[in-house]
C-alpha atoms as a PDB file:
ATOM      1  CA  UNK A   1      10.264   5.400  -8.975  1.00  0.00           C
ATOM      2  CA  UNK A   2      13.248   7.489  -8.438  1.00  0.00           C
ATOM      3  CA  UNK A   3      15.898   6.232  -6.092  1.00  0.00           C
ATOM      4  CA  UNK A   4      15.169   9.118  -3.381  1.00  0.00           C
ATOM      5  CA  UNK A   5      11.428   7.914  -3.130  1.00  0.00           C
ATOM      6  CA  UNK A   6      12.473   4.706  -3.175  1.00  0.00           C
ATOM      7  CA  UNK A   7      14.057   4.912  -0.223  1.00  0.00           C
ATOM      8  CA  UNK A   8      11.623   6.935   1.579  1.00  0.00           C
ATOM      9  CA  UNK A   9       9.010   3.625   0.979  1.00  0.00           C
ATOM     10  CA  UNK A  10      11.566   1.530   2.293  1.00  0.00           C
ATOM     11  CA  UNK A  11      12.244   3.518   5.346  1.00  0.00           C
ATOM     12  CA  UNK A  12       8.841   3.982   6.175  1.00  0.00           C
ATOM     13  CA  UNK A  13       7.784   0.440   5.563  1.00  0.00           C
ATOM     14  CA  UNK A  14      11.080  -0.697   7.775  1.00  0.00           C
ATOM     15  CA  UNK A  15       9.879   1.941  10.945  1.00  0.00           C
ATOM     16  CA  UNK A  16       6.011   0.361  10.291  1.00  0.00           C
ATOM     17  CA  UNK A  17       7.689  -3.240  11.027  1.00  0.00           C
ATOM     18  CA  UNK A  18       9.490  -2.427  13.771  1.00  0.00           C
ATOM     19  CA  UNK A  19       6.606  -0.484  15.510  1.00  0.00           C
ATOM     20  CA  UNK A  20       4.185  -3.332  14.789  1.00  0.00           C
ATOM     21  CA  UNK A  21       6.901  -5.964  16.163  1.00  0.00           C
ATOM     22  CA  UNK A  22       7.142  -3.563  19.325  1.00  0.00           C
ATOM     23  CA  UNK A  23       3.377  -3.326  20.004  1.00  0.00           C
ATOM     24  CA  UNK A  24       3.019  -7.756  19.145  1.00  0.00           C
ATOM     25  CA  UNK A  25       5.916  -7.798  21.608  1.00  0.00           C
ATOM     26  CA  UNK A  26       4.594  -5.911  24.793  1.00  0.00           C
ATOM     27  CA  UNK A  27       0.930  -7.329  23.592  1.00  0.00           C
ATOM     28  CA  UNK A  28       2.228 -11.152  24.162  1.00  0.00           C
ATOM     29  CA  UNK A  29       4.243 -10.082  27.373  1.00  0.00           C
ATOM     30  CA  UNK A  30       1.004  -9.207  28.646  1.00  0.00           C
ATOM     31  CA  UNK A  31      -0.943 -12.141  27.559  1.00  0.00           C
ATOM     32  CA  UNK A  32       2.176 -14.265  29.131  1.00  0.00           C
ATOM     33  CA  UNK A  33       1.848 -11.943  32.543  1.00  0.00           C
ATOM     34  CA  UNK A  34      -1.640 -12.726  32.888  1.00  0.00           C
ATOM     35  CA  UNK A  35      -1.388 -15.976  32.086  1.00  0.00           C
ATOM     36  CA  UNK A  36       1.094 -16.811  34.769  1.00  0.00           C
ATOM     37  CA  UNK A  37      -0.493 -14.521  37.476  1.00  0.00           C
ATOM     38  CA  UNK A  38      -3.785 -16.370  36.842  1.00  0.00           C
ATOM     39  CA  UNK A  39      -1.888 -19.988  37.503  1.00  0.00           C
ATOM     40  CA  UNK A  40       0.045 -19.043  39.732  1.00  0.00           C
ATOM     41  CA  UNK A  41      -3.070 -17.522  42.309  1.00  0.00           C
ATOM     42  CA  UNK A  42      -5.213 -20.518  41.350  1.00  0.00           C
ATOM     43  CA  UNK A  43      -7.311 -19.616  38.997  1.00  0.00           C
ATOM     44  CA  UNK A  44      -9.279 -21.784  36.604  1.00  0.00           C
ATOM     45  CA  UNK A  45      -7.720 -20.758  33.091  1.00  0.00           C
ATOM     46  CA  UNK A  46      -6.110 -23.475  31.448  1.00  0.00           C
ATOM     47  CA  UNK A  47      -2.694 -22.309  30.281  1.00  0.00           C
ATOM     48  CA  UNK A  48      -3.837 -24.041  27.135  1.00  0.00           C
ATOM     49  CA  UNK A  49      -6.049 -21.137  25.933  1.00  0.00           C
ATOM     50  CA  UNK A  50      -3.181 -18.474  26.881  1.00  0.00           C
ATOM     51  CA  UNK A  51      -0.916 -20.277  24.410  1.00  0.00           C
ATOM     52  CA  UNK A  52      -3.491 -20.097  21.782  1.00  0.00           C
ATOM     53  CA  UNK A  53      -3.838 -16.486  22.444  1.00  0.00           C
ATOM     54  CA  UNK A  54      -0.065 -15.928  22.512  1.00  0.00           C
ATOM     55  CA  UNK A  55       0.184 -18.224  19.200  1.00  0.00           C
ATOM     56  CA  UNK A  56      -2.956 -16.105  17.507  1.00  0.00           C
ATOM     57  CA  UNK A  57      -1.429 -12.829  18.323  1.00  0.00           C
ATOM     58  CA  UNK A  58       1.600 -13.468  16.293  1.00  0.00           C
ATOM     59  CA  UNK A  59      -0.204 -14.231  13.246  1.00  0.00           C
ATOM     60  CA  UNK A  60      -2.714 -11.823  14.002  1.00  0.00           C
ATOM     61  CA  UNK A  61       0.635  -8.559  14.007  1.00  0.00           C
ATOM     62  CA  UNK A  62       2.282 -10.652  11.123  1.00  0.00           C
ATOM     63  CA  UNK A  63      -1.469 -10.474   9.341  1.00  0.00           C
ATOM     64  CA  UNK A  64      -1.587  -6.719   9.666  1.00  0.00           C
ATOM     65  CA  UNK A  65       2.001  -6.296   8.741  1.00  0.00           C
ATOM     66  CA  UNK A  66       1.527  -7.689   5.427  1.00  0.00           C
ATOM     67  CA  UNK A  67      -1.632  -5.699   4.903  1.00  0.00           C
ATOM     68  CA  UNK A  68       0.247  -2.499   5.592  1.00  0.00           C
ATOM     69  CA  UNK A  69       2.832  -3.394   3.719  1.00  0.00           C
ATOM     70  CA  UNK A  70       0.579  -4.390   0.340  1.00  0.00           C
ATOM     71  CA  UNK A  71      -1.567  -1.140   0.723  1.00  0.00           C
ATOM     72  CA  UNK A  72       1.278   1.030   0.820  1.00  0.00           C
ATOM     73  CA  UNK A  73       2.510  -0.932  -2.344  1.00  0.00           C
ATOM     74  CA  UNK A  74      -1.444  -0.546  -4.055  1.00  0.00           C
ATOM     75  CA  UNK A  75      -1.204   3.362  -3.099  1.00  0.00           C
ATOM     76  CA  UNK A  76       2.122   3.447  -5.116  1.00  0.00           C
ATOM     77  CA  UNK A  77       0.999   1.699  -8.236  1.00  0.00           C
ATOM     78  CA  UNK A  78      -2.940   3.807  -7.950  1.00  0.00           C
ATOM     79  CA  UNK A  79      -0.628   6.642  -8.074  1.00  0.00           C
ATOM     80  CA  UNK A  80       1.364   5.417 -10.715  1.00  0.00           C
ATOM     81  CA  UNK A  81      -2.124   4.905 -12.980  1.00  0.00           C
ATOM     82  CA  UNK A  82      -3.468   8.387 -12.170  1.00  0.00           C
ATOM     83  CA  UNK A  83       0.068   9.686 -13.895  1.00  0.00           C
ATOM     84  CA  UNK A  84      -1.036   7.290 -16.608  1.00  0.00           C
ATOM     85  CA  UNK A  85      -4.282   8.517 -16.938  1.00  0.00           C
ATOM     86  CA  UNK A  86      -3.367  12.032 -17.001  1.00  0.00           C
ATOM     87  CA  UNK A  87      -0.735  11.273 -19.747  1.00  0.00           C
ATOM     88  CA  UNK A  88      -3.312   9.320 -21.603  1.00  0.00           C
ATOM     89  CA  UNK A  89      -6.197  12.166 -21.165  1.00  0.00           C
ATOM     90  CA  UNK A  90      -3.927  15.620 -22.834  1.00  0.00           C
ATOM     91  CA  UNK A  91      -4.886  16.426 -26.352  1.00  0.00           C
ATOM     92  CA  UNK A  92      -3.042  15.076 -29.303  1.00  0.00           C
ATOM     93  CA  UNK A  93      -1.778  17.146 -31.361  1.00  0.00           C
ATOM     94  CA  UNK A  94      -2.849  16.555 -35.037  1.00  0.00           C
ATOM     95  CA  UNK A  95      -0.390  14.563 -37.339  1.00  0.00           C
ATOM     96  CA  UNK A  96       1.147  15.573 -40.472  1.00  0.00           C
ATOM     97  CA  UNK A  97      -0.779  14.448 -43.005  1.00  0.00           C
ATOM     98  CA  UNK A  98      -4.160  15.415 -41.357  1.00  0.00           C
ATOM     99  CA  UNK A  99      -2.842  18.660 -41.178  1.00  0.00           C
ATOM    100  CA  UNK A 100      -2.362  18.499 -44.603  1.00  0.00           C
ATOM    101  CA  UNK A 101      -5.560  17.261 -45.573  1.00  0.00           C
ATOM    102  CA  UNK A 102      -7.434  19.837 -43.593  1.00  0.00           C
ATOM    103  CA  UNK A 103      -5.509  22.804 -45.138  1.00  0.00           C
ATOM    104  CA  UNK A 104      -6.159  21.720 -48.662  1.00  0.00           C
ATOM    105  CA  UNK A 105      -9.539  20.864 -47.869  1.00  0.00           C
ATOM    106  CA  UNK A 106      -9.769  24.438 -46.975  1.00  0.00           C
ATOM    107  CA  UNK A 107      -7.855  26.077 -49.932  1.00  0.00           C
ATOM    108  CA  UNK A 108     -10.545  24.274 -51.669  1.00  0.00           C
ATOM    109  CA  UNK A 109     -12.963  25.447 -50.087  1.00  0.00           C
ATOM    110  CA  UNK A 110     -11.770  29.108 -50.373  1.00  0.00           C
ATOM    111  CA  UNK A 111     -11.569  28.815 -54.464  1.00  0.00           C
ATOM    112  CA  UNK A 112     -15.416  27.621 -54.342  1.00  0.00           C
ATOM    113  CA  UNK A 113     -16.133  30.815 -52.906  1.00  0.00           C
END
C-alpha cells in the first residue's frame, strides 16, 4: 500500500474512533443522568443495574470499534486478492521453446504437404 493510501486508512480509522468515543461518551452521560434523576425522585431502580449498563456500554462501543476497525482492514486485503486474481487470470504468453516447437511442428507440417 502506497504511503498516500496509507495514510488515508489511518485517518479515517482515527476520525471512526473518535466519533465512536463521542457517541459511547454522551450515550453513558445519559445512562448516568437517568440514573441519578431516577434516585434522586425515589424511584425503585437500583443504581446497581445503571452501573452495569454504564459498564456494558463501554465494552459494547469498544466491541464495535474493533469490528470497524478489522472490516476496514478485511476490505483492504479482499481488495488486495482481487488485484491478485486479476494478475493471476491475463494470458501467458507462450515461452521460448514452445514457440519453437510449434513453428517446427508446422514447417513440418508444410513439407508433408
Amino acid at each position: 500500500m502506497s504511503v498516500t493510501a496509507n495514510f488515508l486508512v489511518l485517518s479515517i480509522n482515527r476520525y471512526l474512533s473518535i466519533q465512536l468515543e463521542i457517541i459511547a461518551a454522551g450515550m453513558m452521560f445519559v445512562i448516568g443522568i437517568v440514573g441519578t434523576m431516577v434516585k434522586g425522585i425515589g424511584g425503585v431502580a437500583k443504581m446497581s443495574n445503571f452501573g452495569l449498563a454504564l459498564s456494558l456500554s463501554q465494552g459494547t462501543f469498544n466491541h464495535i470499534g474493533q469490528s470497524i476497525r478489522m472490516t476496514s482492514f478485511l476490505e483492504n486485503e479482499m481488495a488486495s486478492v482481487e488485484k491478485l486474481k486479476e494478475i493471476y487470470d491475463i494470458e501467458q504468453e507462450e515461452k521460448d521453446y514452445e514457440y519453437k516447437q510449434r513453428e517446427k511442428e508446422k514447417e513440418e507440417r508444410e513439407e508433408k504437404e
